[in-house]
PDB file of N, CA and C in Angstrom:
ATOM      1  N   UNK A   1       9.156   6.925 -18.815  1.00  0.00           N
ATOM      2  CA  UNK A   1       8.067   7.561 -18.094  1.00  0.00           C
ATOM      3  C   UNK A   1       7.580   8.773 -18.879  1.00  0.00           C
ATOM      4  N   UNK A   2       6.341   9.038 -18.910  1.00  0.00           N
ATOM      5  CA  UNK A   2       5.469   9.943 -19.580  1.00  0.00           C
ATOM      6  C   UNK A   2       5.676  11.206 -18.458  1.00  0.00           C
ATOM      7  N   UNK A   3       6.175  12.736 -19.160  1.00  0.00           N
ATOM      8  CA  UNK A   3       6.108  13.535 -18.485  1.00  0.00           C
ATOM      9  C   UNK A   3       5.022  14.145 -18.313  1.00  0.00           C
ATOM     10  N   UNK A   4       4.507  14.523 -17.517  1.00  0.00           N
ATOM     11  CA  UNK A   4       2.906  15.359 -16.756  1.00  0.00           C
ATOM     12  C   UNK A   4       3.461  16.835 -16.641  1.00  0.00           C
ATOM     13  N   UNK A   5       2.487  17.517 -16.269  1.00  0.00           N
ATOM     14  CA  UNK A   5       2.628  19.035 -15.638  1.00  0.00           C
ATOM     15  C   UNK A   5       2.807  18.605 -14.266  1.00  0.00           C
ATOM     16  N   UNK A   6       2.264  17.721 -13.217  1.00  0.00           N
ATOM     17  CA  UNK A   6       2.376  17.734 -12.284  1.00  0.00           C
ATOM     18  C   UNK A   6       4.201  17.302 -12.020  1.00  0.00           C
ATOM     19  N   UNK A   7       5.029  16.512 -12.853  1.00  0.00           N
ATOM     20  CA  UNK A   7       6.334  15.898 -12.825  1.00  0.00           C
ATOM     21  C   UNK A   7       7.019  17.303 -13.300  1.00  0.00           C
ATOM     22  N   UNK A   8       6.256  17.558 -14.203  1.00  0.00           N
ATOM     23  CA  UNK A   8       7.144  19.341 -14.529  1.00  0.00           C
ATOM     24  C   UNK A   8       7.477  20.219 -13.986  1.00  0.00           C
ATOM     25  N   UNK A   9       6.121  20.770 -13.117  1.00  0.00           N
ATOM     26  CA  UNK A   9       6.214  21.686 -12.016  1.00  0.00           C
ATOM     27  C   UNK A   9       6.740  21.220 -10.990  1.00  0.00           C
ATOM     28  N   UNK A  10       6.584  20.242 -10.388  1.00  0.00           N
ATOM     29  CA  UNK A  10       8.141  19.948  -9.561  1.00  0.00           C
ATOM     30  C   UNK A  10       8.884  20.079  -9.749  1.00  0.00           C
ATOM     31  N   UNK A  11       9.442  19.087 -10.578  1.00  0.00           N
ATOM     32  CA  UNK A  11      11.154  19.650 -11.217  1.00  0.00           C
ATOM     33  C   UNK A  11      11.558  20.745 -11.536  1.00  0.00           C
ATOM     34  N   UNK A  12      10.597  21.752 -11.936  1.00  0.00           N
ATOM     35  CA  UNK A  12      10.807  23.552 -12.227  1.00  0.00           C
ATOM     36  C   UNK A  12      10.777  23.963 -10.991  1.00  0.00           C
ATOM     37  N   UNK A  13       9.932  23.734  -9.603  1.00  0.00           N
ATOM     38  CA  UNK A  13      10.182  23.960  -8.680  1.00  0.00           C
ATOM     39  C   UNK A  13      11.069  23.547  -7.598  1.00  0.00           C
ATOM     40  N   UNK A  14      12.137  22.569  -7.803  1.00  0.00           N
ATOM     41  CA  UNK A  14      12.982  22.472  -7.023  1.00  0.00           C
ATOM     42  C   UNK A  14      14.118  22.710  -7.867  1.00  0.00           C
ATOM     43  N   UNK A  15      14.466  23.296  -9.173  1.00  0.00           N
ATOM     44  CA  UNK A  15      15.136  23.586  -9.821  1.00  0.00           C
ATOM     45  C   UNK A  15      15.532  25.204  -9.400  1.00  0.00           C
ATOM     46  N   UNK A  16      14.246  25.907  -8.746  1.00  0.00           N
ATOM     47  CA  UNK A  16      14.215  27.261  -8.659  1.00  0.00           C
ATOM     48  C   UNK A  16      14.541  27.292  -6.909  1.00  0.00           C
ATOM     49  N   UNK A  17      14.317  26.779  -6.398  1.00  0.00           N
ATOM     50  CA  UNK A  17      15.010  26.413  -5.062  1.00  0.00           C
ATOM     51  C   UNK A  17      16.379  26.357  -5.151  1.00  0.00           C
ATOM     52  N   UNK A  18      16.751  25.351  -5.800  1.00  0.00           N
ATOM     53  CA  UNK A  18      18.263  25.240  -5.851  1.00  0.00           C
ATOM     54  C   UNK A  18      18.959  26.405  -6.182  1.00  0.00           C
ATOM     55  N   UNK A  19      18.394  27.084  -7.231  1.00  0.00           N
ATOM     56  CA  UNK A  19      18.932  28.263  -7.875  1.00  0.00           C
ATOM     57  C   UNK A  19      18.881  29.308  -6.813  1.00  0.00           C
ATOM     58  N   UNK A  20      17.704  29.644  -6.493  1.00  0.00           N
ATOM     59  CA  UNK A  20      17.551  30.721  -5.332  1.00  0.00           C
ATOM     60  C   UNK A  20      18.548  30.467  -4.062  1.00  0.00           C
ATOM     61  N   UNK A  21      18.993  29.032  -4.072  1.00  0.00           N
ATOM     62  CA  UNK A  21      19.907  29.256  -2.819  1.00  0.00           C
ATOM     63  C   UNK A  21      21.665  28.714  -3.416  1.00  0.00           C
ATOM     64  N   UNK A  22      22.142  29.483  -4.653  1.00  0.00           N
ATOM     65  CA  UNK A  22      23.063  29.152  -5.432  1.00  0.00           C
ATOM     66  C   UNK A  22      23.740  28.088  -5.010  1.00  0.00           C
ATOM     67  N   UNK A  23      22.567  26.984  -5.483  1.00  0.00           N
ATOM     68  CA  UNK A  23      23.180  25.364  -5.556  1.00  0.00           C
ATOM     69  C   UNK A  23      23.164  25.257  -6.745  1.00  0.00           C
ATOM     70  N   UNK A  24      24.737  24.024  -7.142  1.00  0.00           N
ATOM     71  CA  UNK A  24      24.484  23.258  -8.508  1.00  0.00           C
ATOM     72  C   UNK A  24      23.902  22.295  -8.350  1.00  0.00           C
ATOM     73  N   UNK A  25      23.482  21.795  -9.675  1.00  0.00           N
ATOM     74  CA  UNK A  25      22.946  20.668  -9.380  1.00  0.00           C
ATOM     75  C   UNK A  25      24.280  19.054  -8.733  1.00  0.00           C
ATOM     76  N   UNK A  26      25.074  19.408  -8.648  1.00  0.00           N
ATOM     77  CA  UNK A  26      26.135  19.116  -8.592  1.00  0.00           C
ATOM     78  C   UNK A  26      26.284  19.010  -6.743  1.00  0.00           C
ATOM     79  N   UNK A  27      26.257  20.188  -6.484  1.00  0.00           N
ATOM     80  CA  UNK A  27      26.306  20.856  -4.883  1.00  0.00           C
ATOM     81  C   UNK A  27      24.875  19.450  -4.316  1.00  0.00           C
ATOM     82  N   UNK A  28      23.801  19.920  -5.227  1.00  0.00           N
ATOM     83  CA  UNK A  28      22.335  19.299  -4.414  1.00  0.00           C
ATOM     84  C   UNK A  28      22.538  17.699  -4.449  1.00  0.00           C
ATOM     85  N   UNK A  29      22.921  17.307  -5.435  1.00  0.00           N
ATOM     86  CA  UNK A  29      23.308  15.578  -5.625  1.00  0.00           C
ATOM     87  C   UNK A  29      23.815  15.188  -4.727  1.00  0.00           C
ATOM     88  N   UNK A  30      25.159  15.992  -4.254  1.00  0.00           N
ATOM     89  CA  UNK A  30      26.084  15.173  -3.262  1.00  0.00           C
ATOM     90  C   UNK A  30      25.044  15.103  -1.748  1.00  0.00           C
ATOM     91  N   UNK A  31      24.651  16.805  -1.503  1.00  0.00           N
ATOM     92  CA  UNK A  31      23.798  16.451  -0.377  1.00  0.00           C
ATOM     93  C   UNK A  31      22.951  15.927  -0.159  1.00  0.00           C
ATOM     94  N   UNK A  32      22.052  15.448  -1.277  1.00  0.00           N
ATOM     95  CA  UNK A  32      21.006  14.656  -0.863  1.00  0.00           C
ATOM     96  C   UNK A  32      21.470  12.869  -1.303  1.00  0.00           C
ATOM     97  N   UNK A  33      22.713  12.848  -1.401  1.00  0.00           N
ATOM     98  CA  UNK A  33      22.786  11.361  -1.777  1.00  0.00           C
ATOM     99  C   UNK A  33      22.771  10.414  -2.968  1.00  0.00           C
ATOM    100  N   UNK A  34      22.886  11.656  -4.013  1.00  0.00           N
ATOM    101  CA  UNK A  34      21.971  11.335  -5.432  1.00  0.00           C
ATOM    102  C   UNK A  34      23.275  11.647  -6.709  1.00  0.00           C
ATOM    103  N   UNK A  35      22.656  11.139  -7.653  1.00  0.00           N
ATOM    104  CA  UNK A  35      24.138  11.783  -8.627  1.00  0.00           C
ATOM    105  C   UNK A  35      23.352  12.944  -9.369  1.00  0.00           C
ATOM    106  N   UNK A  36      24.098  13.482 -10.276  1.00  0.00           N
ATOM    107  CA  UNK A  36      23.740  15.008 -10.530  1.00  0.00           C
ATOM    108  C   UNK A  36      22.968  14.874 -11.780  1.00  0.00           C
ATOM    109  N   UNK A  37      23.193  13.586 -12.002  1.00  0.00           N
ATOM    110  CA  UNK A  37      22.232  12.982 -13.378  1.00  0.00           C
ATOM    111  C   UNK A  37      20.709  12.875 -12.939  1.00  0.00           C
ATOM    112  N   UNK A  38      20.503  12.246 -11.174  1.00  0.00           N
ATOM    113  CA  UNK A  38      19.382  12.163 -10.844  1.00  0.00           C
ATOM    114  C   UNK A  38      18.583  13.083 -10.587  1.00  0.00           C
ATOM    115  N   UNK A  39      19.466  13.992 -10.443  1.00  0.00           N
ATOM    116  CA  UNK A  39      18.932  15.689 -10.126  1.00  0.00           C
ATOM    117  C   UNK A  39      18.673  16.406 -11.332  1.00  0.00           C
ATOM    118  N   UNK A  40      19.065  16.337 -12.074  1.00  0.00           N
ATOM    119  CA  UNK A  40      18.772  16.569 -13.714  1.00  0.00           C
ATOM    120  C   UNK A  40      17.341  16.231 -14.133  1.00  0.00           C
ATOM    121  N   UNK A  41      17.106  14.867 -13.906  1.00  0.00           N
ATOM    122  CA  UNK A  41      16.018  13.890 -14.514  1.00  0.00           C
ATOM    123  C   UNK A  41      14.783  14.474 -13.879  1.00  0.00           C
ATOM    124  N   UNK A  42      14.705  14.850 -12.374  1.00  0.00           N
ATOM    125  CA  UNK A  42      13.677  15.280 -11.497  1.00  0.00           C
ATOM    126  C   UNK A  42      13.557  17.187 -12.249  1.00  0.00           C
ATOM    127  N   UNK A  43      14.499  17.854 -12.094  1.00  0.00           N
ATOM    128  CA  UNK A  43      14.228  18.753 -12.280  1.00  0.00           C
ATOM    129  C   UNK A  43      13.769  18.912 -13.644  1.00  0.00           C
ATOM    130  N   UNK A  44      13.702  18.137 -14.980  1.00  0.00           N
ATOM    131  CA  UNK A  44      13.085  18.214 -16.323  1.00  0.00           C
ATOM    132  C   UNK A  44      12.281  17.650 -16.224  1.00  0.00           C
ATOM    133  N   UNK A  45      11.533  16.905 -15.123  1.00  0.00           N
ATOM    134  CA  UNK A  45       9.781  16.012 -15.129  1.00  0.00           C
ATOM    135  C   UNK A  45      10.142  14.792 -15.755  1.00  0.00           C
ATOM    136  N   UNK A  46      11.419  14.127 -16.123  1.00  0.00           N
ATOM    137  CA  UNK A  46      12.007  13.017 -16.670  1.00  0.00           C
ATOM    138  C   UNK A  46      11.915  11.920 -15.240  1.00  0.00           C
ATOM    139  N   UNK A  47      11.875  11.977 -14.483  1.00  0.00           N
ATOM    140  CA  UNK A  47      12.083  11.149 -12.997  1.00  0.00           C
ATOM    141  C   UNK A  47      11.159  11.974 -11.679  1.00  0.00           C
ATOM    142  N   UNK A  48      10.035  11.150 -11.264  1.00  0.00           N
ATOM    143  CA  UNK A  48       9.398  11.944 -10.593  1.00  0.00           C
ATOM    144  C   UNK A  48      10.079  11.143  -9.116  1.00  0.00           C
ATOM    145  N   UNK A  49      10.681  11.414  -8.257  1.00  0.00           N
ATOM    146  CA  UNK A  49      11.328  11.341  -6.762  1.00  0.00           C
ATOM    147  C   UNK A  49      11.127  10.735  -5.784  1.00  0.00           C
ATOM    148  N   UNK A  50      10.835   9.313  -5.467  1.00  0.00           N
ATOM    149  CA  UNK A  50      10.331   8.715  -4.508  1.00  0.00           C
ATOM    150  C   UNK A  50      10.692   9.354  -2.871  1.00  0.00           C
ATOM    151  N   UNK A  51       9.990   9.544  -2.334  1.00  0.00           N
ATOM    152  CA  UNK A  51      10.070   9.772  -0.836  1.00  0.00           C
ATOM    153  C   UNK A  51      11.034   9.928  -0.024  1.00  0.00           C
ATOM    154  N   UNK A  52      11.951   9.164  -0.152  1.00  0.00           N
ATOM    155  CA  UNK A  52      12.946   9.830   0.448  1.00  0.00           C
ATOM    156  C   UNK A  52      13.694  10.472  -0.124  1.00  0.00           C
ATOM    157  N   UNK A  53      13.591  10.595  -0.983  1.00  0.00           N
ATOM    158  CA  UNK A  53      14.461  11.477  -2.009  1.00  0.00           C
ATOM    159  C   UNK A  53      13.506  12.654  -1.782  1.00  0.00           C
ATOM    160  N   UNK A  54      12.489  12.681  -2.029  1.00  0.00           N
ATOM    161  CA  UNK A  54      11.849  14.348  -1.509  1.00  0.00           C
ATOM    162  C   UNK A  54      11.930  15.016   0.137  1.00  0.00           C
ATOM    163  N   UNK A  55      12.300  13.806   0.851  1.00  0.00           N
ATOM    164  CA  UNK A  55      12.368  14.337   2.152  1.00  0.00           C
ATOM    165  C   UNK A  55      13.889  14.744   2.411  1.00  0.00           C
ATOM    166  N   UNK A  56      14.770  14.171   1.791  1.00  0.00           N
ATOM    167  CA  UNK A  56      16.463  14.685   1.579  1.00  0.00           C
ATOM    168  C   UNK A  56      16.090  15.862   1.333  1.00  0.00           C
ATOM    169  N   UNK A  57      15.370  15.960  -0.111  1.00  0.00           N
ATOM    170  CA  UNK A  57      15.649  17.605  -0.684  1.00  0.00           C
ATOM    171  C   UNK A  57      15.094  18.846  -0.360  1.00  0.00           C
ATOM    172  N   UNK A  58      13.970  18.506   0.074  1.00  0.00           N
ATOM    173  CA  UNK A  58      13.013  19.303   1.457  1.00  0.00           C
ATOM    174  C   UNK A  58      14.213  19.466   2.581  1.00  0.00           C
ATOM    175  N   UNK A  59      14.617  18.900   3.288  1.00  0.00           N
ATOM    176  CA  UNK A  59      15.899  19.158   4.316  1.00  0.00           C
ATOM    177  C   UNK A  59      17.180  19.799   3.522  1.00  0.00           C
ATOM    178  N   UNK A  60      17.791  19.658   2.787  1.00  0.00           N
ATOM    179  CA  UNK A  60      18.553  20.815   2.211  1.00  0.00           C
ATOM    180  C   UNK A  60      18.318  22.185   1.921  1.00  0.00           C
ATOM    181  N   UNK A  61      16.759  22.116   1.511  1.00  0.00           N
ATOM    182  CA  UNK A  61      16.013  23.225   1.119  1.00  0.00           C
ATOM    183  C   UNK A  61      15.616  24.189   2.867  1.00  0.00           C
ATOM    184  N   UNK A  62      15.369  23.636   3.413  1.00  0.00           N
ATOM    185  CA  UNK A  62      14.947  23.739   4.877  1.00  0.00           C
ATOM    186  C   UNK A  62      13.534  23.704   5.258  1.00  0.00           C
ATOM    187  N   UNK A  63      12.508  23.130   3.857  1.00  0.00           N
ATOM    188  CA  UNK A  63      11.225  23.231   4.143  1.00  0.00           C
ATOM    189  C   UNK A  63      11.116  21.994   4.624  1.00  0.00           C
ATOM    190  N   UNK A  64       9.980  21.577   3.977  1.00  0.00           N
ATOM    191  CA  UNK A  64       8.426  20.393   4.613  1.00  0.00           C
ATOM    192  C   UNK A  64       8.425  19.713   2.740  1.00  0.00           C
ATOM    193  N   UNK A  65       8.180  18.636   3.169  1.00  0.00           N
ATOM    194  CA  UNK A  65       7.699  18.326   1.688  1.00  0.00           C
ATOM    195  C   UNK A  65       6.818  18.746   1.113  1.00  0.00           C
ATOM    196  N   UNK A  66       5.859  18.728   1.887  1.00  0.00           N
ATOM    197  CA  UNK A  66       4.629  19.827   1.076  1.00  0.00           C
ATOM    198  C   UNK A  66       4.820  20.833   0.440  1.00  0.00           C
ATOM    199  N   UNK A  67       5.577  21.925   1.166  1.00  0.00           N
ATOM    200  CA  UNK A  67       6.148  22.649   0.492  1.00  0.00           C
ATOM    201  C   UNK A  67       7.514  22.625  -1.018  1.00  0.00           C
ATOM    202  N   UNK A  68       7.435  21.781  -0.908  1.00  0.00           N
ATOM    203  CA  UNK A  68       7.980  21.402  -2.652  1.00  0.00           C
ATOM    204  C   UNK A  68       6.654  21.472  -3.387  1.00  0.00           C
ATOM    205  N   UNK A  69       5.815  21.188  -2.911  1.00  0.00           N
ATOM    206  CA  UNK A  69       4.691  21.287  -4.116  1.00  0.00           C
ATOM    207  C   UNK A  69       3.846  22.537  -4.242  1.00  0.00           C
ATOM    208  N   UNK A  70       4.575  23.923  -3.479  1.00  0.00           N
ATOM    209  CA  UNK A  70       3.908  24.641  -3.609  1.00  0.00           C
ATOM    210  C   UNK A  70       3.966  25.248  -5.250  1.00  0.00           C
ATOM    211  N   UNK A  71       3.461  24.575  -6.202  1.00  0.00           N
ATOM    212  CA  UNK A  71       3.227  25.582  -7.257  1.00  0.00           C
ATOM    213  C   UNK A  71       2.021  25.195  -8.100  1.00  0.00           C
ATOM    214  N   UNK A  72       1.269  26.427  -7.225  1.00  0.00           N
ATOM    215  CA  UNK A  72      -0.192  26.601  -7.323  1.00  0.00           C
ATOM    216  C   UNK A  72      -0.820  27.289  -8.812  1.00  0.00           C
ATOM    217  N   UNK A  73       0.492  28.263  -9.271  1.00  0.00           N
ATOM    218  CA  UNK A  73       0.453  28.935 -10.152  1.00  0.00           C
ATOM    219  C   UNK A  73       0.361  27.778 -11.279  1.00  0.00           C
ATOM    220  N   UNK A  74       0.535  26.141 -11.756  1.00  0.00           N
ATOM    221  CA  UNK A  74       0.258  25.708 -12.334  1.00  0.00           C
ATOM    222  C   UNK A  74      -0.751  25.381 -12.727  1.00  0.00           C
ATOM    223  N   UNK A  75      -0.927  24.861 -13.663  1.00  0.00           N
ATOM    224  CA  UNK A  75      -2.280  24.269 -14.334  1.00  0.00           C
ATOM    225  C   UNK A  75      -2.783  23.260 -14.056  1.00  0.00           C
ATOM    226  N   UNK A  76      -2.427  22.353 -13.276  1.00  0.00           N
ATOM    227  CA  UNK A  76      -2.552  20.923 -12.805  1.00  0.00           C
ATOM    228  C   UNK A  76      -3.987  20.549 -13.182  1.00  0.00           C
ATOM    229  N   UNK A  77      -3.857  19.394 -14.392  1.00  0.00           N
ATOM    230  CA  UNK A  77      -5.425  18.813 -14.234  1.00  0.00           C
ATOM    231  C   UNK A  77      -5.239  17.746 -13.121  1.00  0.00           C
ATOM    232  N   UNK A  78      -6.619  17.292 -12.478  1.00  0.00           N
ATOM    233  CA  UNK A  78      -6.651  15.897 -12.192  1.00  0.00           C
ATOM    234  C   UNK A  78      -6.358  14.717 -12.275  1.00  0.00           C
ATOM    235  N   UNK A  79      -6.174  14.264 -13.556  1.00  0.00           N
ATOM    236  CA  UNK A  79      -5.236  12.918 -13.689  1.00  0.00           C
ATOM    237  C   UNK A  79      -3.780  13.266 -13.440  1.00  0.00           C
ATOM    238  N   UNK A  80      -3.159  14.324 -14.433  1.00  0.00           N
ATOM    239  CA  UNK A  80      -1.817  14.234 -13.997  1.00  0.00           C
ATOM    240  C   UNK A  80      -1.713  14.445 -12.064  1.00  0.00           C
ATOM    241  N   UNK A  81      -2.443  14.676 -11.873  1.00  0.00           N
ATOM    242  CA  UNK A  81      -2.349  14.873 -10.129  1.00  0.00           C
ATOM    243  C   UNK A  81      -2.471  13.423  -9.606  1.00  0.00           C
ATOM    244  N   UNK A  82      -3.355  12.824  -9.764  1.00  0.00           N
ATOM    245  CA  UNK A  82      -3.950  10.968  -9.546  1.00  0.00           C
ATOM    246  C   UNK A  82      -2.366  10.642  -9.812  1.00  0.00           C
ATOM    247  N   UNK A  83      -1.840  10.475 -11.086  1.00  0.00           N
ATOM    248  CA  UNK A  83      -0.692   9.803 -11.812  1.00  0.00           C
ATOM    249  C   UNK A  83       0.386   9.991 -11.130  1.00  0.00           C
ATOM    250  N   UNK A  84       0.736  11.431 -10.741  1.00  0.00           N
ATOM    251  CA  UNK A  84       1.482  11.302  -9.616  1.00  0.00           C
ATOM    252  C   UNK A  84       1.104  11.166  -8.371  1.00  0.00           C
ATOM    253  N   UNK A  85       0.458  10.610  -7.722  1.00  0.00           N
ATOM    254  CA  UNK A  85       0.448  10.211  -6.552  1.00  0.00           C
ATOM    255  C   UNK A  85       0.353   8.808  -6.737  1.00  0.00           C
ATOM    256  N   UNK A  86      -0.220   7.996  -7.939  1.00  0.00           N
ATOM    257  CA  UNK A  86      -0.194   6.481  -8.553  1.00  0.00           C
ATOM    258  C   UNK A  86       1.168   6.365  -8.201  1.00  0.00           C
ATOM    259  N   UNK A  87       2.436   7.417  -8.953  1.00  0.00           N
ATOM    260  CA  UNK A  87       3.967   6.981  -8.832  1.00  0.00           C
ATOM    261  C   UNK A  87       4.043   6.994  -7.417  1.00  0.00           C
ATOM    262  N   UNK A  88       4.039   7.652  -6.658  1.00  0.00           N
ATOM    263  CA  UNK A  88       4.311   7.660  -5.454  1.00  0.00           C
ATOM    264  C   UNK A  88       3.900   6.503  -4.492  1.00  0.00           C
ATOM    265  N   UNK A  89       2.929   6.236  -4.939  1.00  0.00           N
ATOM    266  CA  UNK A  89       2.629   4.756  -4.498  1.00  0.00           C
ATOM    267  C   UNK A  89       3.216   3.761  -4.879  1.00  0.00           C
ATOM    268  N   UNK A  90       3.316   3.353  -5.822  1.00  0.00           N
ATOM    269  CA  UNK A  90       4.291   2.593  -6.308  1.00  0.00           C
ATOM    270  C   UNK A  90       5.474   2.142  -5.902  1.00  0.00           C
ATOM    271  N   UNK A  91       6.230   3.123  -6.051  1.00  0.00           N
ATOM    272  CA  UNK A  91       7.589   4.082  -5.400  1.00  0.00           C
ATOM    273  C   UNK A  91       8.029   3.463  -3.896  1.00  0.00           C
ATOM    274  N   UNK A  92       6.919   3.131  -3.450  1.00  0.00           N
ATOM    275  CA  UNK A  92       7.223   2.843  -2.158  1.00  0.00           C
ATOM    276  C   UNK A  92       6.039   1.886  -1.371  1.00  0.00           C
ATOM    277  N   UNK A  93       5.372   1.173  -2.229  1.00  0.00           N
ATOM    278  CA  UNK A  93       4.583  -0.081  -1.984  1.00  0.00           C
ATOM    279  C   UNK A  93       4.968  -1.454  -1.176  1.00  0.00           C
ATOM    280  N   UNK A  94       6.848  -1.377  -1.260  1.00  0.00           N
ATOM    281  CA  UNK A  94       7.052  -2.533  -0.644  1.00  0.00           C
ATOM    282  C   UNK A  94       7.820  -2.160   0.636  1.00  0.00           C
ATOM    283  N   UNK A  95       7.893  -1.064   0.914  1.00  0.00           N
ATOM    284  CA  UNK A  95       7.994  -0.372   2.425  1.00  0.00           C
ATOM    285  C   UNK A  95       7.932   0.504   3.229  1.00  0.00           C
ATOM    286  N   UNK A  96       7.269  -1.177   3.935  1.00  0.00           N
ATOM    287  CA  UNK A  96       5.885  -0.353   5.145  1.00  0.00           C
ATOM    288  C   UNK A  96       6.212   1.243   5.916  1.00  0.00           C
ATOM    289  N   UNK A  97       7.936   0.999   6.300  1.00  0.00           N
ATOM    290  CA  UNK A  97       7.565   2.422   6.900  1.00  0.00           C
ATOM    291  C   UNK A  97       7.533   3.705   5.786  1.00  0.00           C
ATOM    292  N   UNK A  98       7.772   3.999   4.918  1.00  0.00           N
ATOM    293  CA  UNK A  98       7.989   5.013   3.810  1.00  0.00           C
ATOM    294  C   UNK A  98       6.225   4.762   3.597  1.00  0.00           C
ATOM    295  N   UNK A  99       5.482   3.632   3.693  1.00  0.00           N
ATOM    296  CA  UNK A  99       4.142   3.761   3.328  1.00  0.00           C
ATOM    297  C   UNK A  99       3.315   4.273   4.284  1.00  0.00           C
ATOM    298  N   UNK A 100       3.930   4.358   5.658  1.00  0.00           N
ATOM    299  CA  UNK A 100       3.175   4.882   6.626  1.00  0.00           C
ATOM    300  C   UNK A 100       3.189   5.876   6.651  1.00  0.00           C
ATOM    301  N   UNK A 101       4.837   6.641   6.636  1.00  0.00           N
ATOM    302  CA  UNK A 101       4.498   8.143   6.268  1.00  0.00           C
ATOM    303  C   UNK A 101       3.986   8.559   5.210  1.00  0.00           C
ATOM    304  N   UNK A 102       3.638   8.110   4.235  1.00  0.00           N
ATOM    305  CA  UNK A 102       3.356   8.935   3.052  1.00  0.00           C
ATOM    306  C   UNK A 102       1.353   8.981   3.606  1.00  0.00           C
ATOM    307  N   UNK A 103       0.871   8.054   4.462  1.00  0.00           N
ATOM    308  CA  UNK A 103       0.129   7.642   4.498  1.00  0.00           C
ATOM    309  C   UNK A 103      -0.711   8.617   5.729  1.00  0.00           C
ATOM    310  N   UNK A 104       0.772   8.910   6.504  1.00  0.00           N
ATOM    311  CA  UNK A 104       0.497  10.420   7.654  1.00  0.00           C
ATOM    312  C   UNK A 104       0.578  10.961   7.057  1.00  0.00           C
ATOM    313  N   UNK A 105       1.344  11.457   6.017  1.00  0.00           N
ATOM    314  CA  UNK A 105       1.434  12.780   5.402  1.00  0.00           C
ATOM    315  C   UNK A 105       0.104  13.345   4.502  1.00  0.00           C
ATOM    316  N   UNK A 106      -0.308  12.241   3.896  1.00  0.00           N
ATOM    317  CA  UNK A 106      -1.701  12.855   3.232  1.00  0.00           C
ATOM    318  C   UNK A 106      -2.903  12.774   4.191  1.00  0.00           C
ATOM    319  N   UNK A 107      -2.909  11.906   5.148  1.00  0.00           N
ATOM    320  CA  UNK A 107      -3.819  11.723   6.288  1.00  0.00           C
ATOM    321  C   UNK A 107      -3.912  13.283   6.698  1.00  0.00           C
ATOM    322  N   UNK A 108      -2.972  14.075   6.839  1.00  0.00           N
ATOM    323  CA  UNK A 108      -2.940  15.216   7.525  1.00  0.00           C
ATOM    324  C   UNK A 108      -2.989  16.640   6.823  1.00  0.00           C
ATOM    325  N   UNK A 109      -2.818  15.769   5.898  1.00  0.00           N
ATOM    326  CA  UNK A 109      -2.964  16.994   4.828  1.00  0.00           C
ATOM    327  C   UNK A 109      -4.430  17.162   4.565  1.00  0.00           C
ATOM    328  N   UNK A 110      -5.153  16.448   4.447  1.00  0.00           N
ATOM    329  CA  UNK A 110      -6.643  16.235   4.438  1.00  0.00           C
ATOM    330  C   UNK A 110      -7.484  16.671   4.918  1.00  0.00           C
ATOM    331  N   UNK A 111      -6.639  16.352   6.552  1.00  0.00           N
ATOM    332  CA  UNK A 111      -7.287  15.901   7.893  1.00  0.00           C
ATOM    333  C   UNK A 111      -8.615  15.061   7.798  1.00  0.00           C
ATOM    334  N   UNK A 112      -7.968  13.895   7.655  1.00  0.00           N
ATOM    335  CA  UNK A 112      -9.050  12.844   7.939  1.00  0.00           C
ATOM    336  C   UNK A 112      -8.770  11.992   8.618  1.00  0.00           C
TER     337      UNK A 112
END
């Protein structure tokens, strides 16, 4: 997988989460279900996180998923933004309920 700014700044931003609440990556793996390799890959923009895996780590964290993406301070062009939300689709194309929420979740984010 081709790393983006948008796969970067995630992974820098839940990297700085973890840190701010002195987790290893080690500590965050076990709680969200994941090995510490997978937590590695996300936090270097190497593995961008299918859905439930962002809604695990959002609940450890104690936010909202949205709020994983708060980093505004990036540069984000447009395609890398499209590209990840292309993965995210993908990611979870062959089930329906993970497609419904993702499907409320931007519905509402919109509001449309």
């Amino acid at each position: 997988m081709k790393k983006t700014d948008f796969t970067v700044s995630l992974g820098k931003r839940i990297a700085e989460l973890r840190l701010t609440r002195k987790l290893s990556q080690e500590n965050l793996a076990e709680m969200c279900e994941m090995t510490p390799n997978a937590v590695s890959l996300i936090e270097t923009g190497n593995r961008f996180p299918r859905i439930d895996t962002l809604e695990k780590i959002s609940k450890v964290f104690g936010i909202t998923v949205n709020d994983l993406f708060d980093f505004t301070e990036c540069d984000l062009n447009i395609e890398d933004m499209q590209n990840g939300i292309a993965k995210m689709i993908e990611a979870i194309k062959d089930d329906k309920i993970k497609t419904i929420a993702l499907y409320n979740f931007l519905k509402n984010l919109i509001n449309i």
